[in-house]
Protein backbone atom coordinates (compact mmCIF):
# COMPACT_ATOMS: atom_id res chain seq x y z
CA UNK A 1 1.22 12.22 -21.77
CA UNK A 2 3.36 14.88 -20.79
CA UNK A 3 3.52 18.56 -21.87
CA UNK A 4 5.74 20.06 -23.82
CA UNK A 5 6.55 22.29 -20.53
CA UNK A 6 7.12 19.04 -18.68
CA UNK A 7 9.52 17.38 -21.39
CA UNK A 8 11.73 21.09 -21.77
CA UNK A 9 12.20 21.18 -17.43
CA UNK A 10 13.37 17.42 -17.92
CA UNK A 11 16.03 18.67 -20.38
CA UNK A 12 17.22 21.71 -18.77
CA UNK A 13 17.05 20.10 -14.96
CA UNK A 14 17.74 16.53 -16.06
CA UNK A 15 14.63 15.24 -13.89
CA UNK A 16 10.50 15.45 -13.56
CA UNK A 17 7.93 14.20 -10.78
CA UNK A 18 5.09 12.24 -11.54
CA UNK A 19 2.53 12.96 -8.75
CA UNK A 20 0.17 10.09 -7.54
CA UNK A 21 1.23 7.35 -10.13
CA UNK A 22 0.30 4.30 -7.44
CA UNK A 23 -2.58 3.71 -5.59
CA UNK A 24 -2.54 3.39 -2.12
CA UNK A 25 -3.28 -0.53 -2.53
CA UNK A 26 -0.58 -1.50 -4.86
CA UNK A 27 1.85 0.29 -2.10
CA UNK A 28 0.50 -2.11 0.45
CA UNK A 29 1.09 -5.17 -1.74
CA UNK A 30 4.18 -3.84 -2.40
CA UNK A 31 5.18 -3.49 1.77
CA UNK A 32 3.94 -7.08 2.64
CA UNK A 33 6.28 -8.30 -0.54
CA UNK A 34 9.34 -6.27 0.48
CA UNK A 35 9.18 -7.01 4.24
CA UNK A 36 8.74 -10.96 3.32
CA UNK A 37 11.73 -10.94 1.15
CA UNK A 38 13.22 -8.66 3.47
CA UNK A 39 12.38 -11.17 6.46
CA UNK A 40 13.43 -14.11 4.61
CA UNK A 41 16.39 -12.67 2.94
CA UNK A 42 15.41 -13.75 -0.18
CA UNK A 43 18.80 -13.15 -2.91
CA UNK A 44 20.13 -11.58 -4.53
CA UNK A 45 20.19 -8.88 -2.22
CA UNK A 46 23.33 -5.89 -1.60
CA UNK A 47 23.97 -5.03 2.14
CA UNK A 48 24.90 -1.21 3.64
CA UNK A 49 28.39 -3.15 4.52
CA UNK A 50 29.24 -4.05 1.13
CA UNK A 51 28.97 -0.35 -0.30
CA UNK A 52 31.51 1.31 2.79
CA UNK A 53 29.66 4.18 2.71
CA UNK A 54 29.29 6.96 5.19
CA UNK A 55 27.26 5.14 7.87
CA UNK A 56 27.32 1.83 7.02
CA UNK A 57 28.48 -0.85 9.23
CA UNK A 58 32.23 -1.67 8.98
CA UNK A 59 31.89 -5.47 7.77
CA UNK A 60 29.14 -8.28 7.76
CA UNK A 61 29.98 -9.50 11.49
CA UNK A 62 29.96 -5.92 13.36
CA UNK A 63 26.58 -4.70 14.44
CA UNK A 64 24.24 -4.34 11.89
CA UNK A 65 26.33 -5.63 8.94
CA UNK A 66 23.46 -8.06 7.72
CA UNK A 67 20.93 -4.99 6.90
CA UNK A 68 20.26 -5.36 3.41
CA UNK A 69 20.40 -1.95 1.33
CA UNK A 70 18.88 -3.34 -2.34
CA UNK A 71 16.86 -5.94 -3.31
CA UNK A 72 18.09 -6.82 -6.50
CA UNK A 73 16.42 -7.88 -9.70
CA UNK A 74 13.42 -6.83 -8.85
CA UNK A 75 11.81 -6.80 -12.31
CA UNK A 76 12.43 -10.97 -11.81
CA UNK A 77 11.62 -11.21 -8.81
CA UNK A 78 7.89 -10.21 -8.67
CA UNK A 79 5.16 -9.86 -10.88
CA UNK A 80 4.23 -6.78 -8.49
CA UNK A 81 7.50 -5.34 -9.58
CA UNK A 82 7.36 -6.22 -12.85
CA UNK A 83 3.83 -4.34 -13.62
CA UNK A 84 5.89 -1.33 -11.72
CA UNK A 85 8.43 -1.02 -13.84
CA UNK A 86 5.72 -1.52 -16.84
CA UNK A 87 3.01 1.08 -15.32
CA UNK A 88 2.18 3.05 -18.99
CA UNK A 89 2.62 6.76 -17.09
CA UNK A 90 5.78 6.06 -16.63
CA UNK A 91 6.92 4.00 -19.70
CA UNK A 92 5.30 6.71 -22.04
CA UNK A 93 6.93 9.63 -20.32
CA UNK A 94 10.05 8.40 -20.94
CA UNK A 95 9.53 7.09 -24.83
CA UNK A 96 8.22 10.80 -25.09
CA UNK A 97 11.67 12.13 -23.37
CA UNK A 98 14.45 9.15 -24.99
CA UNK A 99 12.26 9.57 -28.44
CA UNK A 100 13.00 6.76 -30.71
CA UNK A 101 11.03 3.69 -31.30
CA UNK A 102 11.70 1.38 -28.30
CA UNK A 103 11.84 1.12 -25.35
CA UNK A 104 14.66 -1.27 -22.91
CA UNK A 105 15.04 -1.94 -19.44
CA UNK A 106 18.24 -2.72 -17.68
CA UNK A 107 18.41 -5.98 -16.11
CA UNK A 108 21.68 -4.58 -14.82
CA UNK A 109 21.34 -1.72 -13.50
CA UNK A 110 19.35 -0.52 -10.28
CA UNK A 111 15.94 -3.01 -11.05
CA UNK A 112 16.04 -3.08 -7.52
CA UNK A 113 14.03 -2.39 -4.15
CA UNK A 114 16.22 0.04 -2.83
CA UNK A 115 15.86 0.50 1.43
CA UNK A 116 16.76 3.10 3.95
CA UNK A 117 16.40 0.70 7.13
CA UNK A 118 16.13 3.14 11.09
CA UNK A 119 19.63 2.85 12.16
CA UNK A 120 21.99 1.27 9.88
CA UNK A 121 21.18 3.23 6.44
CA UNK A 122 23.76 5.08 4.94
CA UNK A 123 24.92 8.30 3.27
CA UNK A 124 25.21 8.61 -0.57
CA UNK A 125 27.49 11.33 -1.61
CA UNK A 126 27.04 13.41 -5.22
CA UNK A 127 27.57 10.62 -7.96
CA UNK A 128 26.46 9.99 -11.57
CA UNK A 129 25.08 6.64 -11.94
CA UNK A 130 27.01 6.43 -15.24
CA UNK A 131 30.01 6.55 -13.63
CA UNK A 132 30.69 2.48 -13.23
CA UNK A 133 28.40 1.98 -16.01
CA UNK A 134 29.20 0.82 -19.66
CA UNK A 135 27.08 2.17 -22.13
CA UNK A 136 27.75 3.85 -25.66
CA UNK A 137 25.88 7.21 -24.58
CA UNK A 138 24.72 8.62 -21.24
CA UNK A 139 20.85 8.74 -22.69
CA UNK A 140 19.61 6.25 -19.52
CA UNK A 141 16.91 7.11 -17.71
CA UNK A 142 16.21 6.17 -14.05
CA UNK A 143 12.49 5.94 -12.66
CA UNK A 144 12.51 6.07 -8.66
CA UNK A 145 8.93 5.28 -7.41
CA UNK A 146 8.48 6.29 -3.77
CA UNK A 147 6.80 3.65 -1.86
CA UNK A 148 6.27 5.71 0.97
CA UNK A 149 6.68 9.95 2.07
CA UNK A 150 10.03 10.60 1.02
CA UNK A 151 12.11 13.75 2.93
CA UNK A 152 15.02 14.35 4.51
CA UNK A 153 14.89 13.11 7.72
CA UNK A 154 14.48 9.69 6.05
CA UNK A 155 17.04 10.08 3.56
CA UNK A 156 15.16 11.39 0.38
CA UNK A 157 17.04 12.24 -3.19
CA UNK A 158 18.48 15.60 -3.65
CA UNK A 159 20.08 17.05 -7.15
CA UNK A 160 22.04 18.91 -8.95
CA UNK A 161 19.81 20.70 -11.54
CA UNK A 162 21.30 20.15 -14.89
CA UNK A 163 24.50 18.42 -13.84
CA UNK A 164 23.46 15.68 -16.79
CA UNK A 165 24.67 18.44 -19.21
CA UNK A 166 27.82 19.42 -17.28
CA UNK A 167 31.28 18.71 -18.14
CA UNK A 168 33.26 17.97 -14.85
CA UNK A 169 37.30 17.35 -15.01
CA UNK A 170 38.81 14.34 -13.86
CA UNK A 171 40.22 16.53 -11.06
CA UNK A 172 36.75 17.22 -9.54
CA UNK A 173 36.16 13.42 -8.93
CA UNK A 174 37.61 11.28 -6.12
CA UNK A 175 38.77 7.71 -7.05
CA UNK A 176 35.11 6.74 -6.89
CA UNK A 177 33.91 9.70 -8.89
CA UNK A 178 32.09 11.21 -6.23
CA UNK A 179 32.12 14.80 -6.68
CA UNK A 180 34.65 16.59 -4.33
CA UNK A 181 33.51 19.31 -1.94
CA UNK A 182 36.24 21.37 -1.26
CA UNK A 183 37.38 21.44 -5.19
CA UNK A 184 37.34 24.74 -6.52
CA UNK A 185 35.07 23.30 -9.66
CA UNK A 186 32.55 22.40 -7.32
CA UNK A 187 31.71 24.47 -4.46
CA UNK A 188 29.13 26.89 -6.42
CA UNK A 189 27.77 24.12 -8.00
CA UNK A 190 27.10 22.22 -5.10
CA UNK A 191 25.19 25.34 -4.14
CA UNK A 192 22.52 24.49 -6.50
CA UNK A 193 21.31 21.44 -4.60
CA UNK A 194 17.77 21.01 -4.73
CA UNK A 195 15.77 18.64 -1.97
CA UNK A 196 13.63 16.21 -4.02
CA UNK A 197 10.91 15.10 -1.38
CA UNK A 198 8.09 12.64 -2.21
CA UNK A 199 4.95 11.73 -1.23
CA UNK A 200 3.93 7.69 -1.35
CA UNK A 201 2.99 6.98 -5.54
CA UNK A 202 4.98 9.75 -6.73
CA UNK A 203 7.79 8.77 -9.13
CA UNK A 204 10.80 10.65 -9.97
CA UNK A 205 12.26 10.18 -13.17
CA UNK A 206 15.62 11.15 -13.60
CA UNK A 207 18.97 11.35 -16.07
CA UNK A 208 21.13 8.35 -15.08
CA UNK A 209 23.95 11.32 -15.69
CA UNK A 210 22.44 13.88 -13.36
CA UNK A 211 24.58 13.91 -9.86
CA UNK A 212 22.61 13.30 -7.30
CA UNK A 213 23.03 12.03 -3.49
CA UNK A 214 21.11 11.40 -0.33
CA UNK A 215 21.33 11.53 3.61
CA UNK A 216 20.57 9.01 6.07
CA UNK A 217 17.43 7.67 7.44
CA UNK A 218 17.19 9.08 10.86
CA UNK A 219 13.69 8.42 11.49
CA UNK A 220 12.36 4.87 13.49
CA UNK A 221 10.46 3.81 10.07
CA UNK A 222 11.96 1.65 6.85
CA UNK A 223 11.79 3.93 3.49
CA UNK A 224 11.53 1.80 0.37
CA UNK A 225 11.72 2.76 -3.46
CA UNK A 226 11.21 0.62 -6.92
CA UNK A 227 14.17 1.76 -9.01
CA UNK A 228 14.30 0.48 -13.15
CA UNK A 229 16.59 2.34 -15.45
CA UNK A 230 15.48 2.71 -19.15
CA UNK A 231 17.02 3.77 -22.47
CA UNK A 232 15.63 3.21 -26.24
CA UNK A 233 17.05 1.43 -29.51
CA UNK A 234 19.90 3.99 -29.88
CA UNK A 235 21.31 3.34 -27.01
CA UNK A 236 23.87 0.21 -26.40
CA UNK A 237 25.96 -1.57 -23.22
CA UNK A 238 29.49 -2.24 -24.15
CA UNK A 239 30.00 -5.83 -24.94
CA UNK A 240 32.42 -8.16 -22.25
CA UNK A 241 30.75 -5.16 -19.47
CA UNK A 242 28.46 -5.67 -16.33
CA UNK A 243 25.87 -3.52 -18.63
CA UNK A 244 25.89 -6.11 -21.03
CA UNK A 245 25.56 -9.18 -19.02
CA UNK A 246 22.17 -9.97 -19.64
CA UNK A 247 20.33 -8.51 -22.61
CA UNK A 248 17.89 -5.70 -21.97
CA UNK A 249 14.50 -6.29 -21.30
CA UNK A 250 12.38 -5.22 -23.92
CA UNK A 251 9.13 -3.40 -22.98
CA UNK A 252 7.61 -1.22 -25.57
């Protein structure tokens, strides 16, 4: 259970780490699962080339263009996965956070393996994950478990503390609403940034609405993270949406 100290600094920064949640042998079972599916490009799966980010490789046929970036469904596509995205520390953190009386996972959003391969990974820059997404609220919650040391020479998370509470005009946002450096709205805030590195088992939970980013992996080694987004009872996708294109996964 968490504290009441824990549950107030998830509030006010719009994220918490949970130290140690995984065992050293379910991240092993979890690394021979990835790299098979990986190997076998098992779908559905995203590639670096079909986000054009910083980085990526300019189309499937130039080199590189076939490295996949997410594994998707993952929730479906493993039972390993599956008893991730169920693992009670994390589940009750975030009933004790969202409140209410159930709890929902997103079939459509992030339940994926997401990968930072050595070469062609990219760069993420400062986004809200609510920005494509179609919900009647922003109360989502994202649960990032590192499957390995996370840090910035591999490409870890970094945040903007308590951007999930932040108004930010229209003007502040390219046509992708990622946040622009150079505006005048954001160059303090962008000050704020805070490095989120992990070691292997930790989990970061954090607002779906909190900006966040991350660099490239520049190291010789693959980093991999389970990533499940949650919300509760009080919280509905938009009908005719990609949020609502397959009914939520209910795990409480």
């Amino acid at each position: 259970m968490l504290t009441h100290a824990q549950i107030q600094q998830f509030k006010i920064d719009g994220y918490l780490i949970l130290p140690r949640v995984f065992a050293s042998e379910t991240i092993d079972r979890l690394h021979r699962l990835i790299n098979d599916h990986l190997q076998h490009r098992i779908a559905p799966f995203e590639l670096e080339a079909d986000v054009q980010y910083p980085g990526a490789p300019l189309n499937e046929s130039s080199r590189g263009g076939q490295t996949i970036r997410r594994l998707k469904m993952a929730f479906q596509r493993s039972s390993h996965l599956a008893n991730v995205a169920t693992t009670p520390v994390i589940t009750e953190a975030i009933k004790q956070i969202l409140g209410g009386d159930a709890l929902y996972l997103s079939p459509n959003h992030h339940n994926c393996v997401m990968t930072k391969l050595p070469q062609f990974s990219s760069i993420t820059h400062w986004h809200r994950d609510t920005r494509y997404w179609n919900f009647d609220n922003k109360y989502l919650i994202n649960a990032w478990a590192a499957l390995g040391d996370e840090a910035e020479e591999n490409g870890c998370m970094k945040v903007l503390p308590g951007s999930h509470r932040w108004d930010v005009r229209k003007e502040a946002l390219d046509s992708a609403q990622f946040l622009i450096p150079d505006h005048i709205d954001n160059k303090s805030r962008l000050d704020t940034q805070r490095l989120v590195e992990l070691a292997t088992g930790d989990v970061l939970l954090f607002s779906a609405h909190c900006f966040h980013a991350a660099g490239k992996n520049v190291t010789e080694h693959p980093k991999y993270s389970a990533v499940f987004t949650y919300h509760n009872e009080n919280t509905t996708a938009i009908s005719g949406t990609h949020s609502a294109s397959r009914p939520p996964i209910d795990i409480s």
